[in-house]
Protein backbone atom coordinates (compact mmCIF):
# COMPACT_ATOMS: atom_id res chain seq x y z
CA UNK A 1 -18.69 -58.33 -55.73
CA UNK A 2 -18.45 -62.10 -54.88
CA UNK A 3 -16.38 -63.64 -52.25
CA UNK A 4 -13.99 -65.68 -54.57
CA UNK A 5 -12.64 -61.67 -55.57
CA UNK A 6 -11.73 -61.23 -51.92
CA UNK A 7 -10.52 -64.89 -51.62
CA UNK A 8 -8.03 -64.72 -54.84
CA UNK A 9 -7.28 -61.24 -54.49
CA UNK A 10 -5.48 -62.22 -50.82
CA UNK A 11 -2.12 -63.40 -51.88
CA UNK A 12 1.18 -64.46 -49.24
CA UNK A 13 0.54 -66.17 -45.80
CA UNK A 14 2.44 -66.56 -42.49
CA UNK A 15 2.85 -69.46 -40.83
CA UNK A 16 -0.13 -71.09 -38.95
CA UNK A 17 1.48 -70.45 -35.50
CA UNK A 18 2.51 -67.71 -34.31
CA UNK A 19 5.81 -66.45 -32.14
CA UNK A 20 4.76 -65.89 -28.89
CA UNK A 21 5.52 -62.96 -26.45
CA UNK A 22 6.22 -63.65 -22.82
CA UNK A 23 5.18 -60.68 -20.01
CA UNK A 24 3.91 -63.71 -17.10
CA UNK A 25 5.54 -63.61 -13.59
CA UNK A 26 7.67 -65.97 -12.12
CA UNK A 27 6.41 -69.34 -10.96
CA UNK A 28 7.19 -68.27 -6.96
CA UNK A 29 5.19 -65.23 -7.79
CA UNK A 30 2.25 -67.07 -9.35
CA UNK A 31 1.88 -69.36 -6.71
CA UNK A 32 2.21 -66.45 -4.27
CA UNK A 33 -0.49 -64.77 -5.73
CA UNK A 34 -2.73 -67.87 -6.49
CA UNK A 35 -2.24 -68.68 -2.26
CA UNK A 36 -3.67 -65.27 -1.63
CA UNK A 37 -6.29 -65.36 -3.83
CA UNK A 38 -7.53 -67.99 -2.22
CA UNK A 39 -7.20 -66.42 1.14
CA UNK A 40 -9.13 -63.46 -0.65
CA UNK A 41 -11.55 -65.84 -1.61
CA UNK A 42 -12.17 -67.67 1.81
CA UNK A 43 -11.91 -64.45 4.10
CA UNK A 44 -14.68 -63.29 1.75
CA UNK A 45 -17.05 -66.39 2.97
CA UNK A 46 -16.01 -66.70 5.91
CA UNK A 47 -17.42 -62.88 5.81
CA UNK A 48 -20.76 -62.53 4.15
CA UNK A 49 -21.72 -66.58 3.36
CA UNK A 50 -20.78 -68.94 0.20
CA UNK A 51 -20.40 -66.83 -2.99
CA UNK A 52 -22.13 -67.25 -6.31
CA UNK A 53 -20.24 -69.30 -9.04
CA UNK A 54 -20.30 -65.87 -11.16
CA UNK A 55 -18.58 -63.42 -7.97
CA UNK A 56 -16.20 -66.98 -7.80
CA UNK A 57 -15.21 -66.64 -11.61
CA UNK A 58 -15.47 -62.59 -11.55
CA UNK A 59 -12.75 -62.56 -8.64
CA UNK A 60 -10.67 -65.32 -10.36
CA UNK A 61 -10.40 -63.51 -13.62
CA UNK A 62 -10.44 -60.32 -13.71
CA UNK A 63 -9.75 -59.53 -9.68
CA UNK A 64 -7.18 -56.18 -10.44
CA UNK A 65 -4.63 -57.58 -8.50
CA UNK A 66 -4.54 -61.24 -8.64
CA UNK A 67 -7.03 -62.01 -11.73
CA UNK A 68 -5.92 -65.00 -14.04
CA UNK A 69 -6.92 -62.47 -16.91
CA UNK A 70 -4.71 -59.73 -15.47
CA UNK A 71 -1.52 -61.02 -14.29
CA UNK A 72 -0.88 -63.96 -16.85
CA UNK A 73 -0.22 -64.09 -20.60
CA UNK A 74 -2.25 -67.18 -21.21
CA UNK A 75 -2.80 -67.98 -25.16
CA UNK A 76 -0.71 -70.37 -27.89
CA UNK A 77 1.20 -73.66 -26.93
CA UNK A 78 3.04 -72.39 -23.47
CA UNK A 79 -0.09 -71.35 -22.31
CA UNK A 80 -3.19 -72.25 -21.64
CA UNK A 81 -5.42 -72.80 -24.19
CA UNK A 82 -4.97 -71.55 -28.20
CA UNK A 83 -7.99 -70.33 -29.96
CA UNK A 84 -8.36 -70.09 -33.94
CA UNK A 85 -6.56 -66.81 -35.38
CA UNK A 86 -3.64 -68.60 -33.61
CA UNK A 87 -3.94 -71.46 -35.06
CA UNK A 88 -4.35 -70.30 -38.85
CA UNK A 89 -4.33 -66.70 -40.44
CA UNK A 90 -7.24 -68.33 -42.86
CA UNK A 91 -9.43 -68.02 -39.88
CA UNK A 92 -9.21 -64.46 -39.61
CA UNK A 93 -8.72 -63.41 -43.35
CA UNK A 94 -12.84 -64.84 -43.53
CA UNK A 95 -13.41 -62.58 -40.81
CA UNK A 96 -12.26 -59.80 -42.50
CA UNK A 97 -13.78 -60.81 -45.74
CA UNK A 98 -17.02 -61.22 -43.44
CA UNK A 99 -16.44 -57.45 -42.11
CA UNK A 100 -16.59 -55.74 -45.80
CA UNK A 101 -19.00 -57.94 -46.89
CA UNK A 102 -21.33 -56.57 -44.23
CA UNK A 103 -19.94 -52.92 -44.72
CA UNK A 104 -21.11 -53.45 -48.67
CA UNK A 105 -24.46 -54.72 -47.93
CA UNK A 106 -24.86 -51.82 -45.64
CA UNK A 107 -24.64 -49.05 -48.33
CA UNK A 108 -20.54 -48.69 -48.18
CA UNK A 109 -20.90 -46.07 -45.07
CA UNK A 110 -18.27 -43.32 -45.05
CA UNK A 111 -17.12 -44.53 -41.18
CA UNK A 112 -16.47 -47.81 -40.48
CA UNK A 113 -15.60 -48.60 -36.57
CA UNK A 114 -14.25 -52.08 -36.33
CA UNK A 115 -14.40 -52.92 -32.42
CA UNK A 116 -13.38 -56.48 -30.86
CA UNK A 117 -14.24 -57.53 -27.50
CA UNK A 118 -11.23 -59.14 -25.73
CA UNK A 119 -9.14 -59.24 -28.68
CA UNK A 120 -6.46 -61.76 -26.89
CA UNK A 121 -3.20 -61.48 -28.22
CA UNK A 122 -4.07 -59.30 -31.49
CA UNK A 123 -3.66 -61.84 -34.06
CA UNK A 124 -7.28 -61.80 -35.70
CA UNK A 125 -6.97 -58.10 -35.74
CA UNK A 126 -3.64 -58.67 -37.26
CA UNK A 127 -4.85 -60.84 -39.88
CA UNK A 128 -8.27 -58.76 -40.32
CA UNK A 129 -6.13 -55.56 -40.95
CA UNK A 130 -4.01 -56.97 -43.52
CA UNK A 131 -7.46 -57.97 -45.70
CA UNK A 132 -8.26 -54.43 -45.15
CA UNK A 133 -4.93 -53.11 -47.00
CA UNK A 134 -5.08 -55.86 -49.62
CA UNK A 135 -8.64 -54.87 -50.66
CA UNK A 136 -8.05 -50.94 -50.26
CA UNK A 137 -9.42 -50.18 -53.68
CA UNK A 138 -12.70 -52.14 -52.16
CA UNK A 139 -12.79 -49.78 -48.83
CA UNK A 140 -11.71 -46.89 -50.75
CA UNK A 141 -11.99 -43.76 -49.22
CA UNK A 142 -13.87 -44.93 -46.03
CA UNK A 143 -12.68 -43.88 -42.91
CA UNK A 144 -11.65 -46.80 -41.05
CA UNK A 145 -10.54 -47.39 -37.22
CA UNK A 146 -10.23 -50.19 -34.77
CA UNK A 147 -11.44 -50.15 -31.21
CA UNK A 148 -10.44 -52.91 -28.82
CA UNK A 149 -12.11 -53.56 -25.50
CA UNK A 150 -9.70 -55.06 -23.41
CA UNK A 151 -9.48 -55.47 -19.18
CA UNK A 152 -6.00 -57.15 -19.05
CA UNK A 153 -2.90 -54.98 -18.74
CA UNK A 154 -0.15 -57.79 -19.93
CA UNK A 155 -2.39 -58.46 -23.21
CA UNK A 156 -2.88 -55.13 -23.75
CA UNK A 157 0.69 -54.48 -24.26
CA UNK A 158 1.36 -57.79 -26.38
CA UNK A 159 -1.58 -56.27 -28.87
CA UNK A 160 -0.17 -53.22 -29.24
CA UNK A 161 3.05 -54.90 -29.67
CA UNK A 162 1.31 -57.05 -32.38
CA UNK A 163 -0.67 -54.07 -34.11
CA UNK A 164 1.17 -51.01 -33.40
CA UNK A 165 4.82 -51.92 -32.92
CA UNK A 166 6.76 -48.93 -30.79
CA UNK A 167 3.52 -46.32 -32.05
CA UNK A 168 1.37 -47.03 -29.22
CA UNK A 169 1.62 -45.00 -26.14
CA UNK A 170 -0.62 -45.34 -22.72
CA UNK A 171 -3.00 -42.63 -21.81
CA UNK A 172 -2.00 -41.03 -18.38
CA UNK A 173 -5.17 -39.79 -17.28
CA UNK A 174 -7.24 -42.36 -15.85
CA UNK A 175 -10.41 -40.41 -16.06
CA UNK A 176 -10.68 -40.50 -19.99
CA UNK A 177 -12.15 -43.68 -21.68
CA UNK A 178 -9.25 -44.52 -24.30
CA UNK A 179 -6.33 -46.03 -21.86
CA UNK A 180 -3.72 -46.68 -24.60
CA UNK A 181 -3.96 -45.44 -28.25
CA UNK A 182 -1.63 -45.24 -31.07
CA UNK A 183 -1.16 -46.42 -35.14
CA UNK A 184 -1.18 -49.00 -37.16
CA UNK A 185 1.56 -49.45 -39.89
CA UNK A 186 -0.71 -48.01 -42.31
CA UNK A 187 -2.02 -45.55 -40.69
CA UNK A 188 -5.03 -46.51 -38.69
CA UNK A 189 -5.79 -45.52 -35.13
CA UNK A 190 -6.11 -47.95 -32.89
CA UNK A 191 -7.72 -47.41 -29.24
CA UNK A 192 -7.64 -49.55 -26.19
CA UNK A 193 -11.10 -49.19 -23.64
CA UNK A 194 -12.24 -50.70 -20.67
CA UNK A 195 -16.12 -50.96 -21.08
CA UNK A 196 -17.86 -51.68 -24.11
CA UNK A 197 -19.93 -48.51 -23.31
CA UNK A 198 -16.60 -46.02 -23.67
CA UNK A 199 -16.58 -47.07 -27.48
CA UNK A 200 -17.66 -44.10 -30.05
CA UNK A 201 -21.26 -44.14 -31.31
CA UNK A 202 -21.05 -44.97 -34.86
CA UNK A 203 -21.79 -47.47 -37.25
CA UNK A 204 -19.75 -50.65 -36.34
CA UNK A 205 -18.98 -53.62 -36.94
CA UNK A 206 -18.52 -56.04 -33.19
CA UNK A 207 -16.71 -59.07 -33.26
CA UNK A 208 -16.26 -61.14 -29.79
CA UNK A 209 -14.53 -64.40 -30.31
CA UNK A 210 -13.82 -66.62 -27.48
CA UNK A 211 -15.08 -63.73 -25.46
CA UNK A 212 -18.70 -64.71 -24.02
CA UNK A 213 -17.54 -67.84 -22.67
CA UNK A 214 -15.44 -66.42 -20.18
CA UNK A 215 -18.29 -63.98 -19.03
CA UNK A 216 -19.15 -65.00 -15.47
CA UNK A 217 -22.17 -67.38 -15.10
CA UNK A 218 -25.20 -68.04 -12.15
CA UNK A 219 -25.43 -71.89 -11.72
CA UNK A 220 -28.75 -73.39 -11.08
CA UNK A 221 -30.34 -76.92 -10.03
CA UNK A 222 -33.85 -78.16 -9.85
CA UNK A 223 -34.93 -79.34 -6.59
CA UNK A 224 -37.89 -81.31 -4.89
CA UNK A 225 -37.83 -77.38 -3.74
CA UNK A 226 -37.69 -75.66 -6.87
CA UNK A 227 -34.62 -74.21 -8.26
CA UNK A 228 -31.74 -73.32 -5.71
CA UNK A 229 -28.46 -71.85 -6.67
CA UNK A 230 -25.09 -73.59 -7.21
CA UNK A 231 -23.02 -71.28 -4.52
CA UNK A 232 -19.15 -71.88 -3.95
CA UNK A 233 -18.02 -72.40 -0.07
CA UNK A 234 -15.34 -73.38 2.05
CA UNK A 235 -15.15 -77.27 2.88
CA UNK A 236 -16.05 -77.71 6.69
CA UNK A 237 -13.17 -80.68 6.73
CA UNK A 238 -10.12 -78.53 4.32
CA UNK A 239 -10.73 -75.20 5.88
CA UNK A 240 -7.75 -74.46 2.46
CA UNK A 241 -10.26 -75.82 -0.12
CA UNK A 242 -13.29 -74.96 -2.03
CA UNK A 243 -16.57 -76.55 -2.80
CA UNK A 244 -19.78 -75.99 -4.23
CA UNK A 245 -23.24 -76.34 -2.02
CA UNK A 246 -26.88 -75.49 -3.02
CA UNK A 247 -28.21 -72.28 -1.66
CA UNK A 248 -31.15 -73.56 1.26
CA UNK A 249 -33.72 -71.26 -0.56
CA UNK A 250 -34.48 -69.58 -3.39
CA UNK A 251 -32.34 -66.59 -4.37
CA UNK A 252 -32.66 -63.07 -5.99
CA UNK A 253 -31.06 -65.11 -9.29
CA UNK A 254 -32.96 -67.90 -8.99
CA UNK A 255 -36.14 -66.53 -8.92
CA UNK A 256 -35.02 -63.45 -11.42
CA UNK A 257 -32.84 -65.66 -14.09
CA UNK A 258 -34.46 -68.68 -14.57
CA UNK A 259 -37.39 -69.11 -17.11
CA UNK A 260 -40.13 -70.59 -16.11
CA UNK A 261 -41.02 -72.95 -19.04
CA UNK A 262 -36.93 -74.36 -18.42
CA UNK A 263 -37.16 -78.11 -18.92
CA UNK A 264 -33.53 -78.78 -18.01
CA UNK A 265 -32.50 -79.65 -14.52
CA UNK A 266 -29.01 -78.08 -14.46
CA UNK A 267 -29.10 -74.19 -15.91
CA UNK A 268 -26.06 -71.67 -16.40
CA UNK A 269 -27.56 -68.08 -17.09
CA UNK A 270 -24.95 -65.47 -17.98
CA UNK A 271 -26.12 -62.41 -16.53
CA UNK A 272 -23.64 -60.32 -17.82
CA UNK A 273 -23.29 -61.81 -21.39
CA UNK A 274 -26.86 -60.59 -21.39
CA UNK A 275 -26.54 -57.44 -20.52
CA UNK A 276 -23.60 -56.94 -23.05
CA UNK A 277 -26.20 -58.49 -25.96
CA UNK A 278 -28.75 -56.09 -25.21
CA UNK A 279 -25.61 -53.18 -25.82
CA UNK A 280 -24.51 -54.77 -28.67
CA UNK A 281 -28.06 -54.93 -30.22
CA UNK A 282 -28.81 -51.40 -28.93
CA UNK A 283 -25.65 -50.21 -30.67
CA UNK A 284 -26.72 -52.24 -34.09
CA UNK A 285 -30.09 -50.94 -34.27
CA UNK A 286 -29.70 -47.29 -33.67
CA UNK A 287 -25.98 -46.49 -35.85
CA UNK A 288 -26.60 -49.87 -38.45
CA UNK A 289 -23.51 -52.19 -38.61
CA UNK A 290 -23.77 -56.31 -37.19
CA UNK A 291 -21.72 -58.07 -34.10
CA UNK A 292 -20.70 -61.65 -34.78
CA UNK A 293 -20.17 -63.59 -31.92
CA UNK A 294 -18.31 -66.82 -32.68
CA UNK A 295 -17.27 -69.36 -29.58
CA UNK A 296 -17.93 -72.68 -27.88
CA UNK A 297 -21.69 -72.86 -27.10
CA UNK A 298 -25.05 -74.20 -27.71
CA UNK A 299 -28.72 -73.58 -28.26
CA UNK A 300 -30.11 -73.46 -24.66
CA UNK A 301 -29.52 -78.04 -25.05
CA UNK A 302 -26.91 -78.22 -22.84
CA UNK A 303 -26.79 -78.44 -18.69
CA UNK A 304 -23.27 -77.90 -16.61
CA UNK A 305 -21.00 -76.67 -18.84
CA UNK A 306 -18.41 -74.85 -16.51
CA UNK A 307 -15.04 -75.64 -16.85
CA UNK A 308 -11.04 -75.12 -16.18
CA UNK A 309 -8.26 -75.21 -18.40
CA UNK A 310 -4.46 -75.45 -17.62
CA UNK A 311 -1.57 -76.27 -20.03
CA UNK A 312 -4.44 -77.63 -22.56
CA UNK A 313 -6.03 -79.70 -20.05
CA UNK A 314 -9.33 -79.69 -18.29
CA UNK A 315 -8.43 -78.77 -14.59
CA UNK A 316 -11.20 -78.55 -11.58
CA UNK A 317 -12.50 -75.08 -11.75
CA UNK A 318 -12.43 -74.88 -7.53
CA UNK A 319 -8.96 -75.69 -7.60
CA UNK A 320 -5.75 -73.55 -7.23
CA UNK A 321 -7.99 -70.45 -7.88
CA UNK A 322 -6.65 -67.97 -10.49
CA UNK A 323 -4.23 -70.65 -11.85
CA UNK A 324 -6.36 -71.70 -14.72
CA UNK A 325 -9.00 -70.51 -17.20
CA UNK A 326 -12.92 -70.78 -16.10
CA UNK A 327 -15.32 -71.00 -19.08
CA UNK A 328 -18.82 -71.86 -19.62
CA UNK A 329 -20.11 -72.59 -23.43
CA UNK A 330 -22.58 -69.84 -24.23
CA UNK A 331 -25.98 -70.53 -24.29
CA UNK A 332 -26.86 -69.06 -27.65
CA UNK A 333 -30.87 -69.13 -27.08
CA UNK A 334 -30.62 -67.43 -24.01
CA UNK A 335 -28.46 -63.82 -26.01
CA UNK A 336 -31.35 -64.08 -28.71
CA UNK A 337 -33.91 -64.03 -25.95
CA UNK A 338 -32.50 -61.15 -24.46
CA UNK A 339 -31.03 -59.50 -28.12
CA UNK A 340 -35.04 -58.57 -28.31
CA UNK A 341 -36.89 -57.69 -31.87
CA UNK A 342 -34.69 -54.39 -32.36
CA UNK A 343 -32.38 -56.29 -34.07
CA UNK A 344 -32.43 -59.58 -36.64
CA UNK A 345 -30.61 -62.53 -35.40
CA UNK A 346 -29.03 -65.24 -37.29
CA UNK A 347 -27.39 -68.76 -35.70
CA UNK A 348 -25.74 -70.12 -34.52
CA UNK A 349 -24.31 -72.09 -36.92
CA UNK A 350 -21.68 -74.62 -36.52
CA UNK A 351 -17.72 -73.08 -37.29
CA UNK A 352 -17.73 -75.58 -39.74
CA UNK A 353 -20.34 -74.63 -42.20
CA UNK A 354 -20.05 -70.95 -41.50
CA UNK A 355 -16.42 -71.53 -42.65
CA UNK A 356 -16.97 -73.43 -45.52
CA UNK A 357 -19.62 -71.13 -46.68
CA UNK A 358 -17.12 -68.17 -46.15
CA UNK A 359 -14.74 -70.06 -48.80
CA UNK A 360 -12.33 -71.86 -46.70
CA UNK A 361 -11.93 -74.30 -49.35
CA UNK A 362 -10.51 -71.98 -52.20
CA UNK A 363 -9.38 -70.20 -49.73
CA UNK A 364 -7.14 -72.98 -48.81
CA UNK A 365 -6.57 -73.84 -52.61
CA UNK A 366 -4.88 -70.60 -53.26
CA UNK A 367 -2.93 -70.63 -50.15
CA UNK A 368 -1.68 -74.45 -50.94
CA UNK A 369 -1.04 -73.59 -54.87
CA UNK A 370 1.14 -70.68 -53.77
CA UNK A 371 3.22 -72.78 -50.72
CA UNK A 372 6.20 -74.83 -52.03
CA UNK A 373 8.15 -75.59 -48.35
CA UNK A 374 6.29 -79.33 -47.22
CA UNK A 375 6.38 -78.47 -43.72
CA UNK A 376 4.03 -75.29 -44.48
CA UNK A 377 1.80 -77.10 -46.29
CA UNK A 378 1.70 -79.97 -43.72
CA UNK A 379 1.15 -77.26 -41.27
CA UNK A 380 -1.49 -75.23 -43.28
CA UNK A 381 -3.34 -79.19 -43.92
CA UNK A 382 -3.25 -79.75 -39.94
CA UNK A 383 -4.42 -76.07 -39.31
CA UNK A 384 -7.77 -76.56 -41.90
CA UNK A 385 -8.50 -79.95 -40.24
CA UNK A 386 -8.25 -78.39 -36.52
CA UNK A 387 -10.42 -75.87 -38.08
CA UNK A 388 -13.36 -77.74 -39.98
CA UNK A 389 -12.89 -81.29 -38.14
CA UNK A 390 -16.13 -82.11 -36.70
CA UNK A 391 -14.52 -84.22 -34.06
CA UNK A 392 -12.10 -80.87 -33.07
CA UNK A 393 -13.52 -77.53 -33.05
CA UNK A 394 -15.74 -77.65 -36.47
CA UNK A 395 -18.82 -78.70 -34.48
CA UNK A 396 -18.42 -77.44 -30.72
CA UNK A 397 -18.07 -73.81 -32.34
CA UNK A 398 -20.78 -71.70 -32.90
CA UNK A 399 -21.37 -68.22 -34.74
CA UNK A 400 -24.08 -66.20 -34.44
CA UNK A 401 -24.89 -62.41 -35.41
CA UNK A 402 -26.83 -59.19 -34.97
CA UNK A 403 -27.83 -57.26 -37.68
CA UNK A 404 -29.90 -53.94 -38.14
CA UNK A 405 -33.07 -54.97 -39.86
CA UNK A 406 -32.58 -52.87 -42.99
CA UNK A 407 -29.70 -55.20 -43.77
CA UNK A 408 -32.33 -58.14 -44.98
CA UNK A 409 -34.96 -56.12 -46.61
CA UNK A 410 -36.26 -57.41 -49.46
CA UNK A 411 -36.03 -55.43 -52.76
CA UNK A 412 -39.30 -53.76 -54.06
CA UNK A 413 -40.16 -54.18 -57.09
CA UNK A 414 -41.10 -51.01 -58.83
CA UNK A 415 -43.66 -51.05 -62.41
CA UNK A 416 -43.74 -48.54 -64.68
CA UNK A 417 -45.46 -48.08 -68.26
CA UNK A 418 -43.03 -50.07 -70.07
CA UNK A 419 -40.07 -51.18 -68.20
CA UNK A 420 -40.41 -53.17 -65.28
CA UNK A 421 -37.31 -51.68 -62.78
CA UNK A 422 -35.93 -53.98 -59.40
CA UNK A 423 -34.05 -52.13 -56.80
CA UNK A 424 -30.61 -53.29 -55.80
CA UNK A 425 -30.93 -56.94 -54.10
CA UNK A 426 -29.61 -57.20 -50.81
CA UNK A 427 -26.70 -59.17 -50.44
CA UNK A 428 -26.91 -62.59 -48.60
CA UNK A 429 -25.56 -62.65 -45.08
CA UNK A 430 -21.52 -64.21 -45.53
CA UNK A 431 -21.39 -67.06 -43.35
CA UNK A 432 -24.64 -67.98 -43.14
CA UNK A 433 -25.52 -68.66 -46.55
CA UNK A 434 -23.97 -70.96 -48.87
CA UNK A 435 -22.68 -68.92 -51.37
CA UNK A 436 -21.83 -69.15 -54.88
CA UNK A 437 -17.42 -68.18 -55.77
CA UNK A 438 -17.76 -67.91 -59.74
C-alpha cells in the first residue's frame, strides 16, 4: 500500500499551535527552589569534590524535588523551548504513517505496542493516534496500545489531559510499574512508566523525539596529559556560583568512555543514552518492531555541544541551576557503536529529507487544498518552512532507527519447472528512502 493512500486518506487539520496548559509554580516559588538547588548543588562539592557535568545535569533535571523536568511545564511559546508536533500536526501524522508502515513490513503482527520515551506534552501521540483511527480499516483487527515513559509528574498530567481527557486515573501503589493508566477516546489503553525496562515485552514500535538530548552527558578534553574530565565546581572567588575545572588525572570515565582512535579534542559521551540504545536494540531484536530516534545531533563531527535554554534563548548552562533546559546534541555514531550487530541501523538522516521522503509535500498539498481561512494557511506555510528550512531545524535534526534484521531481507527467488515464483518484496524503510506516491 503506498504512502500517498495514507497521505490522501488523512483529511481535517488543527491549527499548527497548540493551546497550552499551565501546572508551573509561582515565580517566588521557582526562584525559591532554583536558590536551593544550588545550595544542594554546592553542599554536595563542598562534600565529596567537583561533580561530573552528567551528576550536574542529572540533579538539575530530574532531581525529585527541585528538577527543571519535574517541577516546571516547559514546552510551546511561554515556555522554554517548542519542539515539532507543536509546531505542526504534519509532523506527527508522518510519524504515524512511519509507525504502520513499519507494522506492514513486519508481517501485520496481531499486537502492536506503540511506546514513546518522554512524550512531552502528548501532542505527537495526539496526532499519531488520530492516523491510527483514520486508517482503522489498515490496522484492522490488531490489538493496539500506547505506552509512555515519562519521569515528570506536571507533564504527566498535561498528557493524560491531552490523550485521555477525565479517563485517566493514577495508580496508588507505588510498587507496581504502571503509575497512571487510563483510555483513549477510542478505546485504547494508555499507560504511564518510569523506566523503559517496566514496559511489556512485545513487539513494539519506540519513538524518542527530543528525548536523547536531554540524557545526561561526561565531558572530556585532550590534554598534554591525556584526556581529563570536564568536572563542575564551586568558584574559589563567588563561593554562590558555579564553574567548570578539568579533573587533575584521569578518571573512571575518562579512561572507560573515551575511544581510543578519538581524533577530536573536546568529547561528550552519553553514558546513559547508551545504555538505553543497547535496551532499545535488545528489545528490537528479540520481539521484532524498530525505535526511531529523531533529535538535534550529529555523526560523532561535533566537539562541545552542551547547552541551556530559557524563554527560547541560549542561557549559560552553570547558571541559575534548574531554571533552564540543559541539552547536548546526540552523537549519533557513538548509539550505533553501542546499538551492536543484533540489530540493523539506518541514519541519521537530516529532518529534512526524511520528511520529504515521508511525503510532506502532498502532504502539505492536501492540507493547503482543503484550508480556505488565510491565516491557517499562512500559519500551515510558516509551520512547513520551520520544518524543512535548512537554515531552521531541516538540517540540525537528525533521525535514525533500529530495526530487527528480518525487516530488510531480501526476497528469494524460488524456480520451479515452468513458472518462475518471487516471494513478497520487502518494503523500503519510510523515511529513509525516497519513495514513489502514485
Amino acid at each position: 500500500m503506498s504512502l500517498f493512500f495514507f497521505l490522501e486518506a488523512m483529511s481535517g487539520h488543527r491549527l499548527s499551535l497548540i493551546g497550552l496548559y499551565s501546572d508551573r509554580a509561582t515565580g517566588n516559588e521557582s526562584r525559591g527552589s532554583r536558590s536551593s538547588l544550588l545550595r544542594h548543588l554546592t553542599s554536595k562539592i563542598q562534600a565529596t569534590g567537583p561533580i561530573t557535568v552528567a551528576e550536574y545535569m542529572r540533579e538539575v533535571l530530574t532531581n525529585p524535588l527541585m528538577g527543571y523536568y519535574v517541577r516546571n511545564d516547559m514546552l510551546g511559546p511561554d515556555g522554554d523551548f517548542i519542539t515539532s508536533p507543536e509546531i505542526s500536526q504534519i509532523f506527527g501524522e508522518l510519524i504515524g504513517v512511519w509507525i504502520i508502515s513499519e507494522w506492514i513490513g513486519a508481517g501485520r503482527p496481531k499486537q502492536l505496542q506503540l511506546v514513546e520515551l518522554g512524550p512531552g506534552k502528548g501532542s505527537l501521540a495526539a496526532d499519531i493516534l488520530r492516523v491510527f483511527t483514520q486508517l482503522h480499516s489498515v490496522i484492522g483487527d490488531a490489538s493496539v496500545s500506547l505506552h509512555l515513559v515519562e519521569v515528570s509528574p506536571v507533564l504527566s498530567r498535561i498528557q493524560a489531559q491531552e490523550l485521555t481527557r477525565t479517563c485517566s486515573h493514577e495508580v496508588d501503589n507505588t510498587d507496581t510499574p504502571v503509575y497512571c493508566s487510563g483510555e483513549t477516546a477510542t478505546g485504547l489503553p494508555v499507560s504511564w512508566y518510569r523506566r523503559l525496562e517496566d514496559v511489556p515485552a512485545g513487539f513494539s514500535i519506540f519513538l524518542a523525539h527530543e528525548f536523547f538530548d536531554a540524557l545526561p552527558v561526561h565531558k572530556f578534553e585532550r590534554t598534554q596529559k591525556g584526556w581529563r574530565e570536564v568536572l563542575v565546581d564551586i568558584h574559589p572567588e563567588k563561593p554562590e556560583q558555579l564553574r567548570f575545572v578539568l579533573a587533575p588525572s584521569p578518571t573512571l570515565a575518562s579512561s572507560a568512555l573515551v575511544q581510543a582512535d578519538e581524533r577530536r579534542s573536546h568529547v561528550e559521551v552519553c553514558a546513559e543514552g547508551g545504555v538505553l540504545v543497547q535496551q532499545l536494540a535488545r528489545r528490537v531484536a528479540e520481539h521484532g518492531g524498530a525505535a526511531l530516534i529523531a533529535d538535534y545531533g550529529h555523526d560523532g563531527t561535533k566537539t562541545d555541544t552542551l547547552r541551556g535554554f530559557k524563554g527560547h534563548r541560549q542561557h549559560h548552562v552553570l547558571a541559575d541551576p534548574g531554571s533552564a533546559d540543559l541539552t547536548a546534541d546526540v552523537d549519533f555514531r557513538y548509539l550505533r557503536r553501542m546499538a551492536g550487530g543484533g540489530v540493523a541501523c539506518m541514519g541519521p538522516l537530516a529532518q529534512r529529507a526524511f520528511l520529504k521522503n515521508m511525503g510532506i509535500d502532498a502532504r502539505m498539498q492536501v492540507l493547503l487544498r482543503n484550508c480556505t481561512d488565510a491565516s491557517t494557511r499562512k500559519q500551515l506555510i510558516n509551520s512547513y518552512a520551520l520544518l524543512t528550512d535548512p537554515a531552521q531545524m531541516g538540517e540540525r535534526f537528525n533521525f535514525f532507527c533500529l530495526l530487527h534484521h528480518g525487516r530488510l531481507v531480501q526476497p528469494q527467488v524460488l524456480t520451479g519447472l515452468k513458472l518462475e515464483k518471487r516471494s513478497p518484496a520487502q518494503l523500503p524503510v519510510a523515511g529513509f528512502t525516497e519513495l514513489s506516491y502514485s
